[in-house]
N, C-alpha and C. Protein backbone atom coordinates (compact mmCIF):
# COMPACT_ATOMS: atom_id res chain seq x y z
N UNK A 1 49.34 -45.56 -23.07
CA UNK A 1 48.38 -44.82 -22.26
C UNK A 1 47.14 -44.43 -23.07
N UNK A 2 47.18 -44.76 -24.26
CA UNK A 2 46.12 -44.62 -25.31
C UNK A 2 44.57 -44.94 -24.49
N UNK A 3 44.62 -46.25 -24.16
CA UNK A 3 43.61 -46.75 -23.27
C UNK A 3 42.79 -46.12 -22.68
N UNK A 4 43.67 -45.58 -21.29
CA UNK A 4 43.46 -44.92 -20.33
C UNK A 4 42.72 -43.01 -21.05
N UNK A 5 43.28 -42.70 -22.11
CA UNK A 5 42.76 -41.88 -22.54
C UNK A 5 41.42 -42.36 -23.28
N UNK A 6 40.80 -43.38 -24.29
CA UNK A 6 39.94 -43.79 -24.40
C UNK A 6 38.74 -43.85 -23.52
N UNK A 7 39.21 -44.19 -22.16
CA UNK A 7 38.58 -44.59 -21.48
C UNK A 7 37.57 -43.21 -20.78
N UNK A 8 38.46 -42.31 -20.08
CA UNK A 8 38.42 -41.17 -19.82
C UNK A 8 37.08 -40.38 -20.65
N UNK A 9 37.83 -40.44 -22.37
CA UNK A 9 36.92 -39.86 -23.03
C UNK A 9 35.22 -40.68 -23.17
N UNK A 10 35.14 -41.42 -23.14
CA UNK A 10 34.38 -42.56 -22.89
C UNK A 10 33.16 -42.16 -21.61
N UNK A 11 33.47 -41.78 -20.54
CA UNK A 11 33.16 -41.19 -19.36
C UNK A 11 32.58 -40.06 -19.76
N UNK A 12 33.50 -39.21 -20.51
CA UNK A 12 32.68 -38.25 -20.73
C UNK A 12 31.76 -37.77 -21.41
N UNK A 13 31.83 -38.37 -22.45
CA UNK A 13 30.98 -38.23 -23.80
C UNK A 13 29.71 -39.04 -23.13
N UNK A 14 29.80 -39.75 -21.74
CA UNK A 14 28.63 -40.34 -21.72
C UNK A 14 27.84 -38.89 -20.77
N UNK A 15 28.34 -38.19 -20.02
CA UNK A 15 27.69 -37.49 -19.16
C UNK A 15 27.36 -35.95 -20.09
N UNK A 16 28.00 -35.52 -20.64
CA UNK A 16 27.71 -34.63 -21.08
C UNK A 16 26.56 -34.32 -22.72
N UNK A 17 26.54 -33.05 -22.77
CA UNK A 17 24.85 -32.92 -23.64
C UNK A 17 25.89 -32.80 -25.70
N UNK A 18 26.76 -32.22 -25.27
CA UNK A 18 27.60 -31.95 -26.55
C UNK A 18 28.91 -32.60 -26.33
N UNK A 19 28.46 -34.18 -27.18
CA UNK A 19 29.95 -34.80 -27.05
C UNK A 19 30.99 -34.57 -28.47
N UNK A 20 30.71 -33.54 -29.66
CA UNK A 20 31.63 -33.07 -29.97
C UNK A 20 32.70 -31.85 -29.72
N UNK A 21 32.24 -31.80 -28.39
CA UNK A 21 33.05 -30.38 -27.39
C UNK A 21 33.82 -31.38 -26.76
N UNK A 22 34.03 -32.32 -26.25
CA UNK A 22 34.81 -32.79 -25.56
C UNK A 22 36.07 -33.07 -25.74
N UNK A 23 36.75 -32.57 -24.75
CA UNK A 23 38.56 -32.46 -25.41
C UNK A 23 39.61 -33.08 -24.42
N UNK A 24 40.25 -34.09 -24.88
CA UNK A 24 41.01 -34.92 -23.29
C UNK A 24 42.37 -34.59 -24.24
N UNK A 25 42.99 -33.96 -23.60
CA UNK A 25 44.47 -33.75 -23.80
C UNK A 25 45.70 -34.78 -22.87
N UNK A 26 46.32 -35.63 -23.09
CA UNK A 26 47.08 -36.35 -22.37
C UNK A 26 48.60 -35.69 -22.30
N UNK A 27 49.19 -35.62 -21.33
CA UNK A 27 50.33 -35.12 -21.23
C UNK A 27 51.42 -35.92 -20.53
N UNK A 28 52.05 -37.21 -20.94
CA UNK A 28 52.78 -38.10 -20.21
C UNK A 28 54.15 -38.00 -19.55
N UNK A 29 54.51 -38.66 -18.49
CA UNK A 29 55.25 -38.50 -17.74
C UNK A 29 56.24 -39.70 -17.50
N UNK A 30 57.61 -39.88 -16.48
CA UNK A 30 57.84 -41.44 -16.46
C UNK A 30 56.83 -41.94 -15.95
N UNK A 31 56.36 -41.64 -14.90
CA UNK A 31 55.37 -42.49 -13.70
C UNK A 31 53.93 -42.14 -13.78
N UNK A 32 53.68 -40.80 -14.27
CA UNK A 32 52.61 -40.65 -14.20
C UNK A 32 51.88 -39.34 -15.48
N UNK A 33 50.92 -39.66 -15.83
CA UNK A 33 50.31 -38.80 -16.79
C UNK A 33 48.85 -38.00 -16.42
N UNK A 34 49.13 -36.83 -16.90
CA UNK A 34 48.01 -35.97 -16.60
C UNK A 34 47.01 -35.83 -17.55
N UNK A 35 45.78 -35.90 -17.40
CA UNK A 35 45.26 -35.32 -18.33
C UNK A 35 44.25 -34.12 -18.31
N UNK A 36 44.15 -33.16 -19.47
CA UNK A 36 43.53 -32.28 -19.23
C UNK A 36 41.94 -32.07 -20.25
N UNK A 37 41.24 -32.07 -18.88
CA UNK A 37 39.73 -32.05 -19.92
C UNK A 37 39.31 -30.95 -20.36
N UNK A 38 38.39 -30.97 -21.27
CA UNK A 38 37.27 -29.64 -21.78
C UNK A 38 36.05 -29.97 -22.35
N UNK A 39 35.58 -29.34 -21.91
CA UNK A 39 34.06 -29.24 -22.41
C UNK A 39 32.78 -28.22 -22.74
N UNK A 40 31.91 -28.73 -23.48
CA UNK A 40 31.07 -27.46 -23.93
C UNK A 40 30.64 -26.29 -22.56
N UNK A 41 30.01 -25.44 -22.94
CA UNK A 41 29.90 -24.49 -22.12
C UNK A 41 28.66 -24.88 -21.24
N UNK A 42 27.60 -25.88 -21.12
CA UNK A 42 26.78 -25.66 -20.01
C UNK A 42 26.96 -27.26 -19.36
N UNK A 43 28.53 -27.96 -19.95
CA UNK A 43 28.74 -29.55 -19.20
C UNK A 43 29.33 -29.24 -18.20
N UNK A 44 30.15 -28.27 -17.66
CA UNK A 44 30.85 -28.09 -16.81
C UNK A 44 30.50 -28.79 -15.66
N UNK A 45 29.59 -28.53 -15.37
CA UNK A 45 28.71 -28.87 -14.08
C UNK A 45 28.68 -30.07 -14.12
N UNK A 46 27.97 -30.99 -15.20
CA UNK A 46 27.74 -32.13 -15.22
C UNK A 46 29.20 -33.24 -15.07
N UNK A 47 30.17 -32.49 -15.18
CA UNK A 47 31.31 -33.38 -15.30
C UNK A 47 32.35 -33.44 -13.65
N UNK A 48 31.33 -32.18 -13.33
CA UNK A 48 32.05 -31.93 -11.86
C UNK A 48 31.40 -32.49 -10.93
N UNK A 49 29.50 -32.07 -11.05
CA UNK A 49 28.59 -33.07 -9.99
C UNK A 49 28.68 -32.13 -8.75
N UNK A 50 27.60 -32.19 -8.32
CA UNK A 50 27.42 -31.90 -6.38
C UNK A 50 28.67 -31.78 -5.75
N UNK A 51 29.04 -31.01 -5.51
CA UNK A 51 30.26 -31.21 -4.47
C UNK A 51 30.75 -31.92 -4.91
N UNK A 52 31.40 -31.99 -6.51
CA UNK A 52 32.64 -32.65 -6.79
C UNK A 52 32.65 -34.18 -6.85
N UNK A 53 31.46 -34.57 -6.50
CA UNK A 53 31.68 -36.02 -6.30
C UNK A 53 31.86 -36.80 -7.50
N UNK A 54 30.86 -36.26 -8.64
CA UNK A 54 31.25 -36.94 -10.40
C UNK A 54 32.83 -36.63 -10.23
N UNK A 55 33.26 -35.73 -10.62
CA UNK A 55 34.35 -35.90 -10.90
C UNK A 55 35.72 -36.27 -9.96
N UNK A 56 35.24 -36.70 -8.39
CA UNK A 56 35.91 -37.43 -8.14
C UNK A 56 35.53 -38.73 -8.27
N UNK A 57 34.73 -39.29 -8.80
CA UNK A 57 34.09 -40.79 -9.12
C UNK A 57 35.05 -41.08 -10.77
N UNK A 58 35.35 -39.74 -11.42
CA UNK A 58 36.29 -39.65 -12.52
C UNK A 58 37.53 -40.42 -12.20
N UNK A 59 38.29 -39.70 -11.17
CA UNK A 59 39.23 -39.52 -11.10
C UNK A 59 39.38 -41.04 -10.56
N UNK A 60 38.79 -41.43 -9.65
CA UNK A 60 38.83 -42.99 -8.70
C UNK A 60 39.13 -44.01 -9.94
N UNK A 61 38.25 -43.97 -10.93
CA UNK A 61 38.19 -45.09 -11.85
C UNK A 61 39.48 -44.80 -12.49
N UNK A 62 39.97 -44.38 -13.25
CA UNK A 62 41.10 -43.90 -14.05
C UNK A 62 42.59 -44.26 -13.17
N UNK A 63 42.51 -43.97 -11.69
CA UNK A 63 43.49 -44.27 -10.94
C UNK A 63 43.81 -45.27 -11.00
N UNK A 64 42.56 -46.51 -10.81
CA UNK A 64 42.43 -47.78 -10.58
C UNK A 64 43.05 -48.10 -11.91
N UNK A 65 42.47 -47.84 -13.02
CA UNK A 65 42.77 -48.37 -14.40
C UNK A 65 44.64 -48.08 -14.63
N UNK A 66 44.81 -46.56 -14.08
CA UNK A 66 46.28 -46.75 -14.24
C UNK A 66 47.16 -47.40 -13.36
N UNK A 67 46.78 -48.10 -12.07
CA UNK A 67 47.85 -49.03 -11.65
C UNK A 67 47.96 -50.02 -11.52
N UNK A 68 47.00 -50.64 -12.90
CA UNK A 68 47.42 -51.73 -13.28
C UNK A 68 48.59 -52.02 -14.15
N UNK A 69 48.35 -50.23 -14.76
CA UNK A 69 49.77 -50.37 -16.09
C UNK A 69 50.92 -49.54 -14.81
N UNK A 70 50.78 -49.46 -13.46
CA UNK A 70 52.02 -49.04 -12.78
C UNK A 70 52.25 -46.97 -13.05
N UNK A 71 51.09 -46.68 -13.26
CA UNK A 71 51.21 -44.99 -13.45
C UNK A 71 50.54 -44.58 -12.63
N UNK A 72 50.99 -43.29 -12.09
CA UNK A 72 49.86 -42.76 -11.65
C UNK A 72 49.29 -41.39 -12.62
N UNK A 73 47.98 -40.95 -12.64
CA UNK A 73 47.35 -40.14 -13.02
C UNK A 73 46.72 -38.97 -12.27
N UNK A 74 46.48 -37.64 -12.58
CA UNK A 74 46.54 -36.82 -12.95
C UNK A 74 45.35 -35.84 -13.44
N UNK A 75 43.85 -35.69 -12.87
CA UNK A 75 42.90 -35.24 -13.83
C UNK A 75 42.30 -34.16 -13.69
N UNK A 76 42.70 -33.21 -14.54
CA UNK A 76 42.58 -31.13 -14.60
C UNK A 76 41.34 -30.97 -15.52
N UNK A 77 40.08 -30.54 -14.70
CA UNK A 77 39.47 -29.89 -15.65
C UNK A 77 39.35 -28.44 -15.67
N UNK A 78 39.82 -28.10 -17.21
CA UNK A 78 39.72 -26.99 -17.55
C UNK A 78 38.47 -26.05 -17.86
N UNK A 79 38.12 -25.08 -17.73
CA UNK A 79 37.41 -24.26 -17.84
C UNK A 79 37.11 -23.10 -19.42
């Protein structure tokens, strides 16, 4: 699931202003893995978007990417 965490972080470090704040914690499961994000104090926004839509545009890609490996995912951003 290394990947899928790569990937994730990848996403983010592109949207946000301080990509040494960025923190993807993976927490795996049989079927499915969660992961939990963080970020500097004024990306919040940028990682969430208008009504949520960045970060459900997050979540869409990552899904896709995990069922190819047969997981499902999982994506908490923390505050």
């Amino acid at each position: 699931m290394e990947e899928l965490k790569d990937l994730v972080t990848y996403i983010l470090k592109a949207l946000v202003d301080n990509q040494d704040k960025v923190e993807v914690k993976e927490i795996a499961g049989d079927k499915s893995v969660i992961f939990e994000l963080r970020v500097g104090e004024g990306d919040l926004g940028k990682v969430i978007g208008k009504q949520g839509r960045t970060a459900q545009a997050i979540r869409t890609i990552i899904s896709a990417a995990a069922m190819k490996l047969g997981k499902r995912t999982v994506l908490e951003i923390l505050d």
